[in-house]
C-alpha atoms as a PDB file:
ATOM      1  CA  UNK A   1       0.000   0.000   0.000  1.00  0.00           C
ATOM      2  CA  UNK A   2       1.510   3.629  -1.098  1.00  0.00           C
ATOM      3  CA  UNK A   3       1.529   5.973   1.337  1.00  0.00           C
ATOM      4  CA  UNK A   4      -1.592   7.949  -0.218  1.00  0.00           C
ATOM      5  CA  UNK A   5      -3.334   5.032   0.378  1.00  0.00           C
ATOM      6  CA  UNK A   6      -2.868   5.060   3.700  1.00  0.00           C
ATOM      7  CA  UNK A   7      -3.622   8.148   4.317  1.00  0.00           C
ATOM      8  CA  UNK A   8      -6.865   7.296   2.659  1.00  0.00           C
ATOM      9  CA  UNK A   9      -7.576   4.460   4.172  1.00  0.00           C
ATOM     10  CA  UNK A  10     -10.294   4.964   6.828  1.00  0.00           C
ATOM     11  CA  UNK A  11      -9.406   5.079  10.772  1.00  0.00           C
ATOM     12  CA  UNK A  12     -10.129   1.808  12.743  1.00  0.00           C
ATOM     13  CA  UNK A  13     -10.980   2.025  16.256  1.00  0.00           C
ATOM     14  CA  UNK A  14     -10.427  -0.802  18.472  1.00  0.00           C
ATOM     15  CA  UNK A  15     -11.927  -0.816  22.215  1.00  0.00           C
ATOM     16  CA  UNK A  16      -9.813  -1.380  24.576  1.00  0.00           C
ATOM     17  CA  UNK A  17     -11.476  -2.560  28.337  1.00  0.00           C
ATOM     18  CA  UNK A  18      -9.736  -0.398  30.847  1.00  0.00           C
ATOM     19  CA  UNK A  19     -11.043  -2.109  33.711  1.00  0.00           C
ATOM     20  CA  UNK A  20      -8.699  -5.119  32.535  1.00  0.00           C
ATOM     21  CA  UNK A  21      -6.085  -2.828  32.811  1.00  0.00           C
ATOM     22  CA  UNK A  22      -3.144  -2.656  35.574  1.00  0.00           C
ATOM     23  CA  UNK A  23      -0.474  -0.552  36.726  1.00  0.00           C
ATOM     24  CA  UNK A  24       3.160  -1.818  36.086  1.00  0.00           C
ATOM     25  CA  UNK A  25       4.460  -2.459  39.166  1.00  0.00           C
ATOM     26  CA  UNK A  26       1.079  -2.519  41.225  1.00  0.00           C
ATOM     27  CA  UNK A  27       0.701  -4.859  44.113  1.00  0.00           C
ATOM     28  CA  UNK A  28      -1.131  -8.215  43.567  1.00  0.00           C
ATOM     29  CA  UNK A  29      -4.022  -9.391  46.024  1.00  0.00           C
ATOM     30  CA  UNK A  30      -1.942 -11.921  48.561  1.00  0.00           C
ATOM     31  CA  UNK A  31      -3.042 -14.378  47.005  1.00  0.00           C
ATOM     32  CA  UNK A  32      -2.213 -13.546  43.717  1.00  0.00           C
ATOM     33  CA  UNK A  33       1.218 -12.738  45.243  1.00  0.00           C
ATOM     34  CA  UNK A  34       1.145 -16.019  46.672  1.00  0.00           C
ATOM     35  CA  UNK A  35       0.766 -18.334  43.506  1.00  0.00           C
ATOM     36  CA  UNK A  36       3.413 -15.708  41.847  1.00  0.00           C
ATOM     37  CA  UNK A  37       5.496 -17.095  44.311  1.00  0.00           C
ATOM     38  CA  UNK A  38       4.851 -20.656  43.990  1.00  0.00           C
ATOM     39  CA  UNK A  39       5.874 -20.145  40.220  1.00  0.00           C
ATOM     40  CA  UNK A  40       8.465 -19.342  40.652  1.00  0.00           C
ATOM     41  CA  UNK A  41      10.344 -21.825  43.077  1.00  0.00           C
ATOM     42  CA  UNK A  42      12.146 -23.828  40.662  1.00  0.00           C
ATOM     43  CA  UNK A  43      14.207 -20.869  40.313  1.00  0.00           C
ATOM     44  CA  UNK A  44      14.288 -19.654  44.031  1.00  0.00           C
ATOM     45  CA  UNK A  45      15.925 -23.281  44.730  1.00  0.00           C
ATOM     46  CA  UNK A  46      17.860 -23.584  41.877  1.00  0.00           C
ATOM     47  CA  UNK A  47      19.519 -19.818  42.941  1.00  0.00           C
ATOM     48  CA  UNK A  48      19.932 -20.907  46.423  1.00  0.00           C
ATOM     49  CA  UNK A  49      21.762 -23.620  45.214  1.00  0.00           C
ATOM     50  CA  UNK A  50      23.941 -21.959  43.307  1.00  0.00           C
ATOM     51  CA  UNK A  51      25.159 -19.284  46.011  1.00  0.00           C
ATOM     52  CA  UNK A  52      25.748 -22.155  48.211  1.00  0.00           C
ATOM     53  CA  UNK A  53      28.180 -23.086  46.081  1.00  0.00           C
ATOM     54  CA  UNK A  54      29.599 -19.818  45.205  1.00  0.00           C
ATOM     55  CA  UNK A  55      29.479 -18.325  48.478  1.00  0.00           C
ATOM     56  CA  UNK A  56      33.192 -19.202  49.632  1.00  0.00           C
ATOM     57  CA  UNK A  57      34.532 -19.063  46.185  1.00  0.00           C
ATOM     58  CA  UNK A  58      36.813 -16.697  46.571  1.00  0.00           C
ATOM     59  CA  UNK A  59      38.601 -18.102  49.520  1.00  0.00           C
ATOM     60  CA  UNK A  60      41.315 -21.224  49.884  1.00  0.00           C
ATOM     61  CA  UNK A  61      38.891 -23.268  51.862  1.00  0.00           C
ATOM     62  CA  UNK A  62      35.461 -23.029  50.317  1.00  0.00           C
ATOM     63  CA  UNK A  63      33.055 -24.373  51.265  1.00  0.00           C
ATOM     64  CA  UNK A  64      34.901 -25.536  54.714  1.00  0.00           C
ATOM     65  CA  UNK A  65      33.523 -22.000  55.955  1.00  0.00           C
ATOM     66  CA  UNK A  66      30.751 -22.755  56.323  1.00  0.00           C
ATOM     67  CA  UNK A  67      31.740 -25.633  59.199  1.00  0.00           C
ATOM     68  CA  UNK A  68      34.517 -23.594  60.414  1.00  0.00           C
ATOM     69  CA  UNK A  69      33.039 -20.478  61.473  1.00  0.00           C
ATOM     70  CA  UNK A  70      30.436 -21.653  63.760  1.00  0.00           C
ATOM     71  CA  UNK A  71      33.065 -24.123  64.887  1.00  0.00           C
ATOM     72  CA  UNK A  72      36.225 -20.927  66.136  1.00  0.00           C
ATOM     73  CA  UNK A  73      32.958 -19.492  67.477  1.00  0.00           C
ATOM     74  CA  UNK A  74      32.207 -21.893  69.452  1.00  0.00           C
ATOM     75  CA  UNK A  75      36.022 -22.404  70.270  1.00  0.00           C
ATOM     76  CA  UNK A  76      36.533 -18.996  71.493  1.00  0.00           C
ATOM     77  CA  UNK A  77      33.093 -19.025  73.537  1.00  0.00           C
ATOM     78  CA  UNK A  78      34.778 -22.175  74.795  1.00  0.00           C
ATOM     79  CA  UNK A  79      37.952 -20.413  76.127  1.00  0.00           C
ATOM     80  CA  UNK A  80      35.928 -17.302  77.757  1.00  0.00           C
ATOM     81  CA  UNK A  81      33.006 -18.701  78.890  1.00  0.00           C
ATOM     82  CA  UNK A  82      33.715 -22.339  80.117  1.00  0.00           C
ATOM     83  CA  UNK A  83      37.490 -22.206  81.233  1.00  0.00           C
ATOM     84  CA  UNK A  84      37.285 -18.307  81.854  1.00  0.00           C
ATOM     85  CA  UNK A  85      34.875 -17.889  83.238  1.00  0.00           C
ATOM     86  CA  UNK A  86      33.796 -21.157  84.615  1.00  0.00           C
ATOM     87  CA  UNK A  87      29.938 -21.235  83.264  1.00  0.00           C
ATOM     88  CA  UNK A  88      30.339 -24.741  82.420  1.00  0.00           C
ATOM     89  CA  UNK A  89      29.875 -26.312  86.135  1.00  0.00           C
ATOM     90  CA  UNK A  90      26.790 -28.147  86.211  1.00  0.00           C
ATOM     91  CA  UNK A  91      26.535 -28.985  82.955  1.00  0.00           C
ATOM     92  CA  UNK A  92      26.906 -32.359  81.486  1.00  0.00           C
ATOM     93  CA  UNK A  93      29.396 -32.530  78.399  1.00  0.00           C
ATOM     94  CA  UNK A  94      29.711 -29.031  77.875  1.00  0.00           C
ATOM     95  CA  UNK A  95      31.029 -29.401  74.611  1.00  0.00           C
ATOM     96  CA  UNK A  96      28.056 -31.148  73.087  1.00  0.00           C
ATOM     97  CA  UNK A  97      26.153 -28.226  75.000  1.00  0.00           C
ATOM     98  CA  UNK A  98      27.875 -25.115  73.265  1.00  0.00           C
ATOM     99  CA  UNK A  99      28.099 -26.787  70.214  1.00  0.00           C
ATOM    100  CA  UNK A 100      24.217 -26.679  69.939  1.00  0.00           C
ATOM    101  CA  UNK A 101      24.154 -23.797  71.183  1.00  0.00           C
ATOM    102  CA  UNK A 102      26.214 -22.121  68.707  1.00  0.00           C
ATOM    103  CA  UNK A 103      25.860 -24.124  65.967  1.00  0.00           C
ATOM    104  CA  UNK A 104      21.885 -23.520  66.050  1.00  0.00           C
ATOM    105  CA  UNK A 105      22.111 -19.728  66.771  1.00  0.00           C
ATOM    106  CA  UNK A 106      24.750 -19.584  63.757  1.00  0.00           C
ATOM    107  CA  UNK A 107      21.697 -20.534  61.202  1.00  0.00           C
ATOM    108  CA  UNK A 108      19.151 -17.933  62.911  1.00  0.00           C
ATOM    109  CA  UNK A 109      21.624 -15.281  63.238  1.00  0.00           C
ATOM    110  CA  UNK A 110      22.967 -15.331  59.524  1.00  0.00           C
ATOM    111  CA  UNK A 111      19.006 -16.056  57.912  1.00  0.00           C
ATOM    112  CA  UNK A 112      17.866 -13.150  59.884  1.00  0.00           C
ATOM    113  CA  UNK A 113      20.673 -10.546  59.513  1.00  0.00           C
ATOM    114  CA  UNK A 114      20.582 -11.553  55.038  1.00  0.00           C
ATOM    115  CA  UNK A 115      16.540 -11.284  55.063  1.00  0.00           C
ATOM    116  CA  UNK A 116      16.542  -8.221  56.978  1.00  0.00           C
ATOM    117  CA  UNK A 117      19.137  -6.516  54.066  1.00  0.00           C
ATOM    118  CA  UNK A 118      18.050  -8.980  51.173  1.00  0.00           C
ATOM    119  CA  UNK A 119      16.176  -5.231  50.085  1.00  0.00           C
ATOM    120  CA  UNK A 120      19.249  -2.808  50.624  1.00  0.00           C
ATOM    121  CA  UNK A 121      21.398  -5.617  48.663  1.00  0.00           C
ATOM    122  CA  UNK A 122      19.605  -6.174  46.018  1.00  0.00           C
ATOM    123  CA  UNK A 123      18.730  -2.689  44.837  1.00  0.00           C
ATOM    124  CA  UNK A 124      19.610  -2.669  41.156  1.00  0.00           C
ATOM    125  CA  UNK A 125      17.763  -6.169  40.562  1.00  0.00           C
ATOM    126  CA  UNK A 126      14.586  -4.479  41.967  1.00  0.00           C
ATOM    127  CA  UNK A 127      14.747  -1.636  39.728  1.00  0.00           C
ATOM    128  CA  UNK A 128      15.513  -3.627  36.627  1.00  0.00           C
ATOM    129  CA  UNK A 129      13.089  -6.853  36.690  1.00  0.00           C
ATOM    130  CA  UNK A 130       9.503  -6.950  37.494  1.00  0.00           C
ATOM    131  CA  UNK A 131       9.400  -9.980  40.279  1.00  0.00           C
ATOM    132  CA  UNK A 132       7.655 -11.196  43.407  1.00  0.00           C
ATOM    133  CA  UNK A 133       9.804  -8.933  46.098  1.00  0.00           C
ATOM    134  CA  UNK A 134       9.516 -11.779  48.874  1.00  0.00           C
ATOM    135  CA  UNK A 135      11.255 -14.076  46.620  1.00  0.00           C
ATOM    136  CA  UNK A 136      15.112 -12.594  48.122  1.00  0.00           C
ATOM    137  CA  UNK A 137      14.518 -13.273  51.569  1.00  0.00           C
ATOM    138  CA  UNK A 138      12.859 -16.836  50.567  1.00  0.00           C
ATOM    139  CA  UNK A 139      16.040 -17.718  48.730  1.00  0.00           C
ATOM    140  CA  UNK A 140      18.287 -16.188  51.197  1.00  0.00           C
ATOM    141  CA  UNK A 141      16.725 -18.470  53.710  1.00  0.00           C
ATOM    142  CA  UNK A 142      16.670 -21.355  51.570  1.00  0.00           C
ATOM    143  CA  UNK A 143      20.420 -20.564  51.212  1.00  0.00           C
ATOM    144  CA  UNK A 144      21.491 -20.768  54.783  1.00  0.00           C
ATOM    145  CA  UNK A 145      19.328 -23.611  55.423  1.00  0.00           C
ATOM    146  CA  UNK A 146      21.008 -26.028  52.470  1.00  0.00           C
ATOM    147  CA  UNK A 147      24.480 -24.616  53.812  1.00  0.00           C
ATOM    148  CA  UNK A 148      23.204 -25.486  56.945  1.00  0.00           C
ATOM    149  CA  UNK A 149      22.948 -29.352  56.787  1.00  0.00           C
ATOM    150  CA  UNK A 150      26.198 -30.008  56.382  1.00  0.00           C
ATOM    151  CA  UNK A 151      26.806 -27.835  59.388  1.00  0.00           C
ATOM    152  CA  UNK A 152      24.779 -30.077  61.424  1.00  0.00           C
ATOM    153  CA  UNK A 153      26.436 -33.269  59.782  1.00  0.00           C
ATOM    154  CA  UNK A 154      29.290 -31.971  61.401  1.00  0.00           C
ATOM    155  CA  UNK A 155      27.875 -31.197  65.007  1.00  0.00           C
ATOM    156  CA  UNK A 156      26.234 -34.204  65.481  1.00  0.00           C
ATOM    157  CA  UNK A 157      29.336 -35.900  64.482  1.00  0.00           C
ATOM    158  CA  UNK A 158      31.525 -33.727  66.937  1.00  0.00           C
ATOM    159  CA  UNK A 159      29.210 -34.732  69.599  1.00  0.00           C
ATOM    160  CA  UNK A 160      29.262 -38.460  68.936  1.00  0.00           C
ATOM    161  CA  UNK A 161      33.490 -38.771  69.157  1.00  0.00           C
ATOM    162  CA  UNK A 162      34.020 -36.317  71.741  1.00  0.00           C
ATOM    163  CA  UNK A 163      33.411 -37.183  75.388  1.00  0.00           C
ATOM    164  CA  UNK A 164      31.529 -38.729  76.831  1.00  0.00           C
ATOM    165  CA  UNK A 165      29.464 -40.420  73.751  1.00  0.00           C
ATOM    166  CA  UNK A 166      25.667 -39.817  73.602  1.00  0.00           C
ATOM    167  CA  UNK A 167      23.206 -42.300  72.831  1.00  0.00           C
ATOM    168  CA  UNK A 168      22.071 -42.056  69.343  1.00  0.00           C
ATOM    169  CA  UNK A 169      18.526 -43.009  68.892  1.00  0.00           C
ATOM    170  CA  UNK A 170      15.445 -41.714  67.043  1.00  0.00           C
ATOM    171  CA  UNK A 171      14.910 -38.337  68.608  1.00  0.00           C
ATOM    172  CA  UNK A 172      18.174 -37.449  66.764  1.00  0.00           C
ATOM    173  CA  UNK A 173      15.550 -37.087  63.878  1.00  0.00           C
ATOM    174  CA  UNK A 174      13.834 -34.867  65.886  1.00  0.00           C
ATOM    175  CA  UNK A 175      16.231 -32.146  64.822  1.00  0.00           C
ATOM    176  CA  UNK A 176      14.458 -31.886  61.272  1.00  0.00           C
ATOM    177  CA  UNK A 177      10.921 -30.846  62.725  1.00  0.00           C
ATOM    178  CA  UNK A 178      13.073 -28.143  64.667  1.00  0.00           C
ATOM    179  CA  UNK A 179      15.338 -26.876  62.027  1.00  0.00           C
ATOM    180  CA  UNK A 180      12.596 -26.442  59.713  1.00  0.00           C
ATOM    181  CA  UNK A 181      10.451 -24.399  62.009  1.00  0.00           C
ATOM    182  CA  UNK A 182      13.221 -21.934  63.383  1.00  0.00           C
ATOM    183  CA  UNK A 183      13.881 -21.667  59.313  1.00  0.00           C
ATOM    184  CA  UNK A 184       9.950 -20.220  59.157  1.00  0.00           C
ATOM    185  CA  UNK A 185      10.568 -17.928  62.438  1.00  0.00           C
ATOM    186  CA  UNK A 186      13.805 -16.873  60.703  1.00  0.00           C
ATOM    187  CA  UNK A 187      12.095 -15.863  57.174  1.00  0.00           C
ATOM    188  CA  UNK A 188       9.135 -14.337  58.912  1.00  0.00           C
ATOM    189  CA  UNK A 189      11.494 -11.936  60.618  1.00  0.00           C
ATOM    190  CA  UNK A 190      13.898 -11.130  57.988  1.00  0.00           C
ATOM    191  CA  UNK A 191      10.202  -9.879  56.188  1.00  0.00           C
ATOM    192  CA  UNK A 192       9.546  -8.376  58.712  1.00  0.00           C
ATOM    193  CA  UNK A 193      12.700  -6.216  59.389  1.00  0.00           C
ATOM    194  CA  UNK A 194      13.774  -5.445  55.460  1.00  0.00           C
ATOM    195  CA  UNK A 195      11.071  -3.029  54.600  1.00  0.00           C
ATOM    196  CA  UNK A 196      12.110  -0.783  57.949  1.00  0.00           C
ATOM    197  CA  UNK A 197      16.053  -1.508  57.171  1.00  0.00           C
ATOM    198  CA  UNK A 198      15.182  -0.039  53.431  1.00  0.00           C
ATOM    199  CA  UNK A 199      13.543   3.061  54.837  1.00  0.00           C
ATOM    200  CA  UNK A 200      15.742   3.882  57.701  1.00  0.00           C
ATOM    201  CA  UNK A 201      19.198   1.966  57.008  1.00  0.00           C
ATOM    202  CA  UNK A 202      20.418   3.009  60.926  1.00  0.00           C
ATOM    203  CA  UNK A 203      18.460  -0.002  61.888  1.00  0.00           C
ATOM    204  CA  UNK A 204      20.412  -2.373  60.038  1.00  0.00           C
ATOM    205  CA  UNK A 205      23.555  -1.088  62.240  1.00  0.00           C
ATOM    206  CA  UNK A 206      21.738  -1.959  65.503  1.00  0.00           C
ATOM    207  CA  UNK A 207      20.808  -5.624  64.255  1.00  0.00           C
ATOM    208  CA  UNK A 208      23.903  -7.143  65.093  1.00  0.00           C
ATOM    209  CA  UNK A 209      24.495  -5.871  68.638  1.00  0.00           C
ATOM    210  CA  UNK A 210      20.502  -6.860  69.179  1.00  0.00           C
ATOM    211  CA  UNK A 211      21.234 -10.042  67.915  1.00  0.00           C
ATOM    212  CA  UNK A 212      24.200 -10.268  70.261  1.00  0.00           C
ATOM    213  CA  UNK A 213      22.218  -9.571  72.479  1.00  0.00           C
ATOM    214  CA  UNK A 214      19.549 -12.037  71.940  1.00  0.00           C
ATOM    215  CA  UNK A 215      22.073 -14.957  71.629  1.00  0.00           C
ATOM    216  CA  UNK A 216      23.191 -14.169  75.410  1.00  0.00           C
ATOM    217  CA  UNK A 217      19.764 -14.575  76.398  1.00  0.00           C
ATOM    218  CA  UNK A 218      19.207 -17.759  74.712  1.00  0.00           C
ATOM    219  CA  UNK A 219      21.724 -20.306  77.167  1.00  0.00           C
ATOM    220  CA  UNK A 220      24.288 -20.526  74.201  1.00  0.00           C
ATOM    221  CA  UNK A 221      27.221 -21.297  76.412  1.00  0.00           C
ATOM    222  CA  UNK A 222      25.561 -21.364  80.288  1.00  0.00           C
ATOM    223  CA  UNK A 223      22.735 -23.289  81.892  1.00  0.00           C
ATOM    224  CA  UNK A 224      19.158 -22.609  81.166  1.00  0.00           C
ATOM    225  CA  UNK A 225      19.030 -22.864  85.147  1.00  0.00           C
ATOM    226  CA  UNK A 226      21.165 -20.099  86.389  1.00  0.00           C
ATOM    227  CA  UNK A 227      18.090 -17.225  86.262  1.00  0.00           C
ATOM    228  CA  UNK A 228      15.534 -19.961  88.101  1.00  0.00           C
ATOM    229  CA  UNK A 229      16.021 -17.563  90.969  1.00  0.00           C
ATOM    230  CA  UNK A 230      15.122 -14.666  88.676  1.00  0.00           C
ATOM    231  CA  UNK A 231      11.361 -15.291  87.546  1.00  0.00           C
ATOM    232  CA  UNK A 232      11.043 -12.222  84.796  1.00  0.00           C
ATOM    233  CA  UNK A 233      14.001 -13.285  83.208  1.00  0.00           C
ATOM    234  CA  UNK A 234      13.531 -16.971  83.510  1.00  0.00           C
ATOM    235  CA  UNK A 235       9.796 -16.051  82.080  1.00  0.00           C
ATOM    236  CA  UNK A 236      11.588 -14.392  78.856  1.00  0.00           C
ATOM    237  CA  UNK A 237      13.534 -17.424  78.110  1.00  0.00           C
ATOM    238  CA  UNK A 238      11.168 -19.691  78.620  1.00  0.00           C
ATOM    239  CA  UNK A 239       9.034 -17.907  75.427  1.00  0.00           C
ATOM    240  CA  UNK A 240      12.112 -17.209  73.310  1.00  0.00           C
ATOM    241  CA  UNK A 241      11.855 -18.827  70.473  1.00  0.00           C
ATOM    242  CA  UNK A 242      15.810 -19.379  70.047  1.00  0.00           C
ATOM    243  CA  UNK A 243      16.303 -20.873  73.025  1.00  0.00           C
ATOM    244  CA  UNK A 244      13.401 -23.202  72.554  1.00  0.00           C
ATOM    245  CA  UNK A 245      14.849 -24.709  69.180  1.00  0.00           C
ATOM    246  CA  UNK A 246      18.091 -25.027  71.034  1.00  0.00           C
ATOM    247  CA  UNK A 247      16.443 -26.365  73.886  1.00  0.00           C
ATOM    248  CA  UNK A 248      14.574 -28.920  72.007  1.00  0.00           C
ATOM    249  CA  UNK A 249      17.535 -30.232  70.013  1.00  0.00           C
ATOM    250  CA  UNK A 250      19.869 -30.349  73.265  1.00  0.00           C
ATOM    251  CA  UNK A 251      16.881 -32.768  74.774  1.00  0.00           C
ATOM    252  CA  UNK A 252      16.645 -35.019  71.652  1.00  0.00           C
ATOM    253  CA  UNK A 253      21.064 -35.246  71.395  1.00  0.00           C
ATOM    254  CA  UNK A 254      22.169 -34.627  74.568  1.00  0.00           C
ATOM    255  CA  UNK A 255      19.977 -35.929  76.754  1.00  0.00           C
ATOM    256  CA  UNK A 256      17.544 -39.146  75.002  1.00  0.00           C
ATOM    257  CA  UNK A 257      14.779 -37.033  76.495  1.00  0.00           C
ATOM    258  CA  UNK A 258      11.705 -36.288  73.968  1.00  0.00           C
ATOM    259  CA  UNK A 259      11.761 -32.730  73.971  1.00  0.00           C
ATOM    260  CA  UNK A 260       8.101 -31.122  75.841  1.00  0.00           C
ATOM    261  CA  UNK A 261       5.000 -30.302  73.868  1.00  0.00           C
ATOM    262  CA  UNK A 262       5.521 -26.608  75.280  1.00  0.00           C
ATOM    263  CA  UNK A 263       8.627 -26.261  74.028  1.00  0.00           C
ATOM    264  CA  UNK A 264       7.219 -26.965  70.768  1.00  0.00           C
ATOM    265  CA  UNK A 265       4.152 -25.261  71.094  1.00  0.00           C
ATOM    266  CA  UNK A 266       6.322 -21.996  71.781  1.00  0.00           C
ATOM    267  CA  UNK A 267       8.345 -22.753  68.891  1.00  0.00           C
ATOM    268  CA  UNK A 268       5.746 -23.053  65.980  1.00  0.00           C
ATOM    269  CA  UNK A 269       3.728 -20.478  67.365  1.00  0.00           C
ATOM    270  CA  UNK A 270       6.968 -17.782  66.722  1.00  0.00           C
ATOM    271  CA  UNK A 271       7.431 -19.527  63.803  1.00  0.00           C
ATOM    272  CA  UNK A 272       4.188 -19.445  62.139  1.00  0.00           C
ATOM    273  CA  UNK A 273       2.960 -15.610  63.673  1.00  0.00           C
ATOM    274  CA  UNK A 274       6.113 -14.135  62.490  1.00  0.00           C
ATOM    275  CA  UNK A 275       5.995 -15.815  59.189  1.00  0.00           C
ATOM    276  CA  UNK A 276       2.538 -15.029  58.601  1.00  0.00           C
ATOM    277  CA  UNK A 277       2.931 -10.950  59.972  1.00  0.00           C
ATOM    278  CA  UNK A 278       6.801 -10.811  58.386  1.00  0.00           C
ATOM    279  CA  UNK A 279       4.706 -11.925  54.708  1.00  0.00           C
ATOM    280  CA  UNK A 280       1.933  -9.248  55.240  1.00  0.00           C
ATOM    281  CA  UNK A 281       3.628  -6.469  56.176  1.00  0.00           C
ATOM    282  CA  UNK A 282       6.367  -7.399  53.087  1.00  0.00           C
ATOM    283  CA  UNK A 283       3.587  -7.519  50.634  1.00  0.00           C
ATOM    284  CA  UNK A 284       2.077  -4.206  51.595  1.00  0.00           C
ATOM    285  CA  UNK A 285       4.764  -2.521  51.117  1.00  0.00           C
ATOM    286  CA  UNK A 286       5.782  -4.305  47.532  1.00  0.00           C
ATOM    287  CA  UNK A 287       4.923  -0.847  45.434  1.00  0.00           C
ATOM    288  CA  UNK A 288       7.759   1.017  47.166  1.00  0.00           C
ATOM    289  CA  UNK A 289      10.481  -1.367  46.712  1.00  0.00           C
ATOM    290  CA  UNK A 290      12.961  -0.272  44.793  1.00  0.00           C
ATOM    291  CA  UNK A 291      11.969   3.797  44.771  1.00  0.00           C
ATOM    292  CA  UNK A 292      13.089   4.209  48.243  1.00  0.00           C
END
């Protein structure tokens, strides 16, 4: 067709429904956020995967990090706490003890310090590709808990040749229940903290002395006992959720003891509250990622 033709040819209008319409960028209904999610977590596993492996690239020893670290942790908390200090009296195989202790707080404080800046450090994806927002801290947590298995491999194998040798039996399996619902509390958190961190980044520079805080309230490396004489502290334990993971996998290793239902009652409340709050208040604010 010439270009007189065209101009000749007579103007076509085509209806378009607006009400079918949307705004790039606008927030989906939960639910529609939901199943966006679901969709995509062949690729939120497969990308978890794949930092797990690349995470310790850089260094001599790899993957080894991810063992070692929790392990000169626990080593130096070790030297203070129980020679230094002497806070391992009264407590049967100490060793086993602070290496649940800090090998447990190790996944809940590295999940919840990466969700609570999977926002701030990831900046430039946000801006460039249209994606469910929650799908960072879901990986991130995914992450730490594949890099954490091997972790535990290693515990539970630290606590069988060191003395004096535990009974293994079937509330070793006991740890999986617990793992997986301190990974919910963790991910329900980190949603919960990374919108505030993205609007007022001081926040993120208190996290780690809170979480410092938090592990010292949580019997990492000195009996669960020693506040009994102090009932508001004792009280605060009792319903943190850290020390009740910890507490339930010391029971089930340590001590052939089936850990109580209130323990776990405490723990999958925190769990699935925070997770269900942490996804909420992540969704609402889904619009503003990225433009903050």
């Amino acid at each position: 067709m010439s270009i007189k033709e065209q101009a000749e040819a007579p103007t076509v209008s085509v209806p378009v429904n607006l009400a079918r319409l949307s705004k790039v960028g606008q927030r989906p209904d939960l639910l529609d956020y939901l199943v966006q999610l679901w969709d995509r977590r062949s690729f939120i596993y497969f990308d978890a995967r794949a930092r797990v492996a690349s995470g310790h690239d850089k260094t001599n020893l790899g993957l080894a990090w991810l063992v070692l670290t929790p392990l000169l942790s626990g080593l130096s908390f070790y030297l203070i706490f129980g020679l230094l200090l002497g806070t391992s009296k009264g407590i049967d195989n100490f060793i086993g003890y602070l290496l649940i202790g800090v090998f447990t707080f190790q996944l809940t404080t590295r999940s919840i310090t990466g969700g609570a800046r999977s926002l701030t450090s990831n900046t430039s994806m946000i801006r460039a590709f249209q994606f469910p927002r929650a799908a960072l801290p879901i990986s991130l947590n995914v992450r730490e808990l594949l890099s954490h298995i091997p972790v535990t491999i290693v515990m539970l194998l630290l606590i069988i040749f060191t003395d004096p040798p535990e009974i293994i039996s079937w509330r070793w399996l006991l740890i999986v229940p617990a793992i997986l619902l301190q990974s919910l509390f963790n991910l329900g958190i980190g949603m919960l903290l990374a919108p505030l961190i993205l609007r007022i980044p001081d926040f993120g520079m208190l996290l780690s002395f809170v979480i410092r805080l938090w592990m010292y309230a949580s019997a990492v490396f000195f009996a669960e006992h020693r506040f009994d004489s102090v009932p508001v502290l004792r009280t605060i334990m009792d319903f943190n959720p850290a020390f009740q993971v910890i507490k339930i996998i010391r029971d089930s290793v340590l001590y052939d003891t089936t850990p109580s239902w209130r323990s776990w009652a405490v723990l999958a409340v925190w769990a699935l509250a925070s997770l269900a709050v942490g996804l909420v208040i992540f969704w609402r604010g889904e619009e503003r990622y990225g433009r903050v």
